[in-house]
N, C-alpha and C. Protein backbone atom coordinates (compact mmCIF):
# COMPACT_ATOMS: atom_id res chain seq x y z
N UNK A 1 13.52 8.72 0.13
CA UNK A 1 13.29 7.47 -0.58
C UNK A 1 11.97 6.88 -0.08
N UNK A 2 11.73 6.34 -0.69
CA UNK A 2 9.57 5.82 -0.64
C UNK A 2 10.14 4.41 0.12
N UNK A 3 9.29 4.09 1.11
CA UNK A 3 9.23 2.56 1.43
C UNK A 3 9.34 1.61 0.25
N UNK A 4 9.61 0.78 0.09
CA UNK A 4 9.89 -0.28 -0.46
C UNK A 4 9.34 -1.99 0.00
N UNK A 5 8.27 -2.49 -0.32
CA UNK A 5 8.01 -3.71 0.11
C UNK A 5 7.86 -4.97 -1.22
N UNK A 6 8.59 -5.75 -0.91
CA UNK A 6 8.30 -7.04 -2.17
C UNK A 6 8.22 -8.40 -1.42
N UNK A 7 7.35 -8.70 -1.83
CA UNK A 7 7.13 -9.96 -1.79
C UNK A 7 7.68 -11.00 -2.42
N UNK A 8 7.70 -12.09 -1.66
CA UNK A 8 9.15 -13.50 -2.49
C UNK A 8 8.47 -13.99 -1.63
N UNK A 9 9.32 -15.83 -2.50
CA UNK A 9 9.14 -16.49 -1.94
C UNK A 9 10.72 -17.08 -2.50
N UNK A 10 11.15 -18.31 -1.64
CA UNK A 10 12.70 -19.28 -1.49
C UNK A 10 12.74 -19.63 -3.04
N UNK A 11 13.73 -19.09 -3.26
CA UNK A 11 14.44 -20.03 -4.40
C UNK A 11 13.79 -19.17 -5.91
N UNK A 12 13.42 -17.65 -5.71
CA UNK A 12 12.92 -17.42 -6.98
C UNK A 12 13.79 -16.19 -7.65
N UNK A 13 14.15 -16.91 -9.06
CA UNK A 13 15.00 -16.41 -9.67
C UNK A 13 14.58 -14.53 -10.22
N UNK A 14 13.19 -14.44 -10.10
CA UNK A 14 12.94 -13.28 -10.49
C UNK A 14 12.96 -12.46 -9.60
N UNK A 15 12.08 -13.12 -8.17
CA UNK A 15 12.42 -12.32 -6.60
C UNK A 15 14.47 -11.51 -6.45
N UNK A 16 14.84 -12.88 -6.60
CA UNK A 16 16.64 -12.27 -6.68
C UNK A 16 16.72 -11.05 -7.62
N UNK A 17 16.29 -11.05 -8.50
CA UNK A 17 16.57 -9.79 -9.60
C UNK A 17 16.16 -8.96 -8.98
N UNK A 18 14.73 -8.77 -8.73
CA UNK A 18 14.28 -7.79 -8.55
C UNK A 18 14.59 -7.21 -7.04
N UNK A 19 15.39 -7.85 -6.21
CA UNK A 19 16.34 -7.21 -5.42
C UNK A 19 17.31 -6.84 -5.54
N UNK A 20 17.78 -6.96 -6.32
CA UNK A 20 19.18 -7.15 -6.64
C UNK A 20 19.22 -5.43 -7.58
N UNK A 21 18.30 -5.67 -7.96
CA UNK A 21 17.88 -4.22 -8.78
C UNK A 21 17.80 -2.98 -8.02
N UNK A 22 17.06 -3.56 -6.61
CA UNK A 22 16.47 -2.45 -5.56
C UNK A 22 18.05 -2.09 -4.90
N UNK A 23 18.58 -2.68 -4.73
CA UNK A 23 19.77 -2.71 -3.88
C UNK A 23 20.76 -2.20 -5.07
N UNK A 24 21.12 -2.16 -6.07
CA UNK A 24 22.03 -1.20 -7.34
C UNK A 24 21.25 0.16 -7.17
N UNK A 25 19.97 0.46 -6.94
CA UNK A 25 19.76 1.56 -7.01
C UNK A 25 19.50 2.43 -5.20
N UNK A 26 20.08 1.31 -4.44
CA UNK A 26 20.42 2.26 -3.80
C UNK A 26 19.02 2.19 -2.52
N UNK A 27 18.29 1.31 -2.70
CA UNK A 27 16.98 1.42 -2.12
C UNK A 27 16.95 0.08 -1.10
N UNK A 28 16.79 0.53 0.03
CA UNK A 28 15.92 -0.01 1.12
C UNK A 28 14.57 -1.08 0.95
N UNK A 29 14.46 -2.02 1.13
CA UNK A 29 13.37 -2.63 1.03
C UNK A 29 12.98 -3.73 2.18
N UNK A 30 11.63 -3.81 2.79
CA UNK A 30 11.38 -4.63 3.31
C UNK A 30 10.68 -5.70 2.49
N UNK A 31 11.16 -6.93 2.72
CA UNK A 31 10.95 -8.36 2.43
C UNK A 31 9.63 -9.19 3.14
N UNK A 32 8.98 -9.56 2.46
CA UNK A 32 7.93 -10.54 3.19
C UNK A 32 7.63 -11.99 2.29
N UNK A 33 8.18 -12.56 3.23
CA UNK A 33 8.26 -14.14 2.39
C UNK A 33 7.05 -14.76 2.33
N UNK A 34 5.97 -14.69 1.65
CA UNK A 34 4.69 -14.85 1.67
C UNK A 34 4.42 -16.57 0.98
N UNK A 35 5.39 -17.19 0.84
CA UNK A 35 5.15 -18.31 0.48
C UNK A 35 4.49 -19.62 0.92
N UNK A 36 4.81 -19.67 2.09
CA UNK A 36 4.44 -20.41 3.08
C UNK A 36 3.45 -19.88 4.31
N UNK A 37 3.24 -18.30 4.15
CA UNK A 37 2.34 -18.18 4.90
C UNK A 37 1.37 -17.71 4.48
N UNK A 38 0.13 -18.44 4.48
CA UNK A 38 -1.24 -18.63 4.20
C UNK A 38 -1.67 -16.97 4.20
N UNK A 39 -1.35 -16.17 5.35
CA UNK A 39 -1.97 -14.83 5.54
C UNK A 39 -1.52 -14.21 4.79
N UNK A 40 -0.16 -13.72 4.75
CA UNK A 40 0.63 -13.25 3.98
C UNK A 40 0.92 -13.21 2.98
N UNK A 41 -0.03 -14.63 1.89
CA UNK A 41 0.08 -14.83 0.59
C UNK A 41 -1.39 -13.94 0.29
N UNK A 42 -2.51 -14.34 0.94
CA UNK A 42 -3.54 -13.49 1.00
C UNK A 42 -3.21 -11.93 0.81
N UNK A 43 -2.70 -11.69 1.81
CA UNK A 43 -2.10 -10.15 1.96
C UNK A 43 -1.88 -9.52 0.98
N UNK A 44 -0.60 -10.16 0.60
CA UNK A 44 -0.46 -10.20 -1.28
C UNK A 44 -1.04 -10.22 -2.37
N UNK A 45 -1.95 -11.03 -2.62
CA UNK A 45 -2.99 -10.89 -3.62
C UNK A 45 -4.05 -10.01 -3.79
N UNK A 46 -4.53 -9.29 -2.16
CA UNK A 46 -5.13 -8.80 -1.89
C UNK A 46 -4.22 -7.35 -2.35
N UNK A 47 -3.73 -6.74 -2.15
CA UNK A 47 -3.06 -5.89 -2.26
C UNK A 47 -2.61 -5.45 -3.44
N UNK A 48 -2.03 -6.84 -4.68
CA UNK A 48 -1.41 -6.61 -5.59
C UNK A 48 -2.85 -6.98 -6.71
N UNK A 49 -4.21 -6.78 -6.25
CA UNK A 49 -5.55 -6.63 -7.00
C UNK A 49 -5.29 -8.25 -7.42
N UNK A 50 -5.16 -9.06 -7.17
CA UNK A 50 -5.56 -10.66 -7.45
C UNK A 50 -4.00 -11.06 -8.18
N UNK A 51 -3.25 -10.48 -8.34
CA UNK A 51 -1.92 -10.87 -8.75
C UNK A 51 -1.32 -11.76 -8.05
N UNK A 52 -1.20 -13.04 -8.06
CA UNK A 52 -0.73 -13.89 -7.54
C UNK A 52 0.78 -14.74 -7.84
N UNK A 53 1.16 -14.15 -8.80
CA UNK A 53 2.79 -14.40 -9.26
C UNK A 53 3.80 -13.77 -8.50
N UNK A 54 5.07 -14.55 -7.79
CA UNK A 54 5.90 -13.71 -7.31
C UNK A 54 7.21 -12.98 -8.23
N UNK A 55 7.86 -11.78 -8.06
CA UNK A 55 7.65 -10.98 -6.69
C UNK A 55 6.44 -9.97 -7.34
N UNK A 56 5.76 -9.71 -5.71
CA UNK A 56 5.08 -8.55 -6.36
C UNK A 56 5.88 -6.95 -5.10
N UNK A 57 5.57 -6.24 -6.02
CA UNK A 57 6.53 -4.82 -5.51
C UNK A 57 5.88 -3.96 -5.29
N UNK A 58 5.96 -3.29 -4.07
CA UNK A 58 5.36 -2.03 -3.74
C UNK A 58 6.28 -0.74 -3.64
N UNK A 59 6.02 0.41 -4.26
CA UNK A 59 6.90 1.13 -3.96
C UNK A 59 5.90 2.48 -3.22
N UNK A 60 5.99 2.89 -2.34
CA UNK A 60 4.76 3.74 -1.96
C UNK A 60 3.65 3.16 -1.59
N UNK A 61 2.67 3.85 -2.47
CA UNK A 61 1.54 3.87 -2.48
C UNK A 61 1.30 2.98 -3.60
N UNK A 62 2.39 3.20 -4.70
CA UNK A 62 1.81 2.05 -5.73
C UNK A 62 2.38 0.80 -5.92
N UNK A 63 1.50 0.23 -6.33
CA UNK A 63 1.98 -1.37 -6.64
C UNK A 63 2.41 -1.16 -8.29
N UNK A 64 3.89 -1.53 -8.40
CA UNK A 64 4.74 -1.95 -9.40
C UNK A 64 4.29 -3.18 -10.27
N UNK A 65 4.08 -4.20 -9.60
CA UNK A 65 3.67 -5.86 -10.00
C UNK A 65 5.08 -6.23 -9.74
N UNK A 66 5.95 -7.08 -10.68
CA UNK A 66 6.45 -8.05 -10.53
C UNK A 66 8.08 -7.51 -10.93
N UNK A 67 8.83 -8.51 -11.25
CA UNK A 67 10.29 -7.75 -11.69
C UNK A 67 10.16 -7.37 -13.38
N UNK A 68 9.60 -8.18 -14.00
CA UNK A 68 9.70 -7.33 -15.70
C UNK A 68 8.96 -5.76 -15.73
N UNK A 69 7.88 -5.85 -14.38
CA UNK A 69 7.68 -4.57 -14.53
C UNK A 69 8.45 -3.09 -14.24
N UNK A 70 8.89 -3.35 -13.02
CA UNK A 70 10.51 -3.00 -12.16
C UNK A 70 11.70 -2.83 -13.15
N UNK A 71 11.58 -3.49 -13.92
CA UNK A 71 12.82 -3.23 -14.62
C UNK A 71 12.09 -2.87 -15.77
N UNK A 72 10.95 -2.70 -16.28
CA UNK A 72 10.24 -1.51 -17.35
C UNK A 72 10.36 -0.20 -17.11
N UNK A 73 10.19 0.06 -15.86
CA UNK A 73 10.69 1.39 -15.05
C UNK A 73 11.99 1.70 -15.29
N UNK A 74 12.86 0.96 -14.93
CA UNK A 74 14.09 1.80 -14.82
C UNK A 74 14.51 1.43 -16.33
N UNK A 75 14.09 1.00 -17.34
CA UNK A 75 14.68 0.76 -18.87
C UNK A 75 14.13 2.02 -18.82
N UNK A 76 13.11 2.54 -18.56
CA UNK A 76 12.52 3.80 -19.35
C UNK A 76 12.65 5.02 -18.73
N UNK A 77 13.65 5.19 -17.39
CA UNK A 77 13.86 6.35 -16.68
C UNK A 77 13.17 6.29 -15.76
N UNK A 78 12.07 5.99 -15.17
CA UNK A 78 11.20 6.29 -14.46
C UNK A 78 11.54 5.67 -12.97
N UNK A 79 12.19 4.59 -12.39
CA UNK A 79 12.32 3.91 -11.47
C UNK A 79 12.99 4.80 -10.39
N UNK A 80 13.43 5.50 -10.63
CA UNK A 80 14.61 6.49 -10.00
C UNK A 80 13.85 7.89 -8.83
N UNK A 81 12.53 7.92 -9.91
CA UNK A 81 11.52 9.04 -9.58
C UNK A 81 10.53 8.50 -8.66
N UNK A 82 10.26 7.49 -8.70
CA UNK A 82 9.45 6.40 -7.95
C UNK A 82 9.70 5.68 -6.94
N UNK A 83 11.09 6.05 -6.81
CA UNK A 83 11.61 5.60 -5.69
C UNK A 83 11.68 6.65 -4.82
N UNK A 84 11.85 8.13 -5.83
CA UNK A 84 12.08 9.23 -4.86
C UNK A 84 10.99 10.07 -4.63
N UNK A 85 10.03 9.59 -4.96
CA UNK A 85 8.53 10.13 -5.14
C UNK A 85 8.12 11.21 -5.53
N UNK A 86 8.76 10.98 -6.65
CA UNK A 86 8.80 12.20 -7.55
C UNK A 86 7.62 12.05 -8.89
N UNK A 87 6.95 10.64 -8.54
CA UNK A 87 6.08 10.35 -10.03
C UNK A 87 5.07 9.29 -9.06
N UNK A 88 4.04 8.98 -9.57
CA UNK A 88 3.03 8.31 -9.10
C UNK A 88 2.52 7.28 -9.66
């Protein structure tokens, strides 16, 4: 299974999904609450190419974006392979 990192922040209804998603399929993820911390929101934007909406999702090497994208993946088969790094 590929590392797993998403970013949230308290109280966001899309952050919950899109864990909630990671965790039905079975996947591991580390959490970084980038809301409140100045570096860490940086980190984020920096990372997710100026995307500044939460959550943003890393799976690997690639950046996913957010939960409608996360769950574009697995509507279309693909989330499963990407988790198992089977697709890029």
């Amino acid at each position: 299974m590929q590392p797993v990192v998403i970013y949230t922040k308290p109280m966001c209804p899309y952050c919950v999904r899109a864990m909630s998603l990671l965790k039905r399929k079975g996947a591991t993820y580390t959490e970084i609450c980038a809301a409140f911390d100045e570096a860490k929101r940086k980190e984020m934007i920096a990372l997710a190419r100026g995307e500044a909406t939460y959550p943003q999702i890393f799976i690997g090497a690639t950046h996913v974006g957010g939960f409608n994208e996360l769950e574009a993946l697995d509507q279309a088969g693909r989330l499963d392979a990407l988790l198992e790094g089977r697709m890029k």
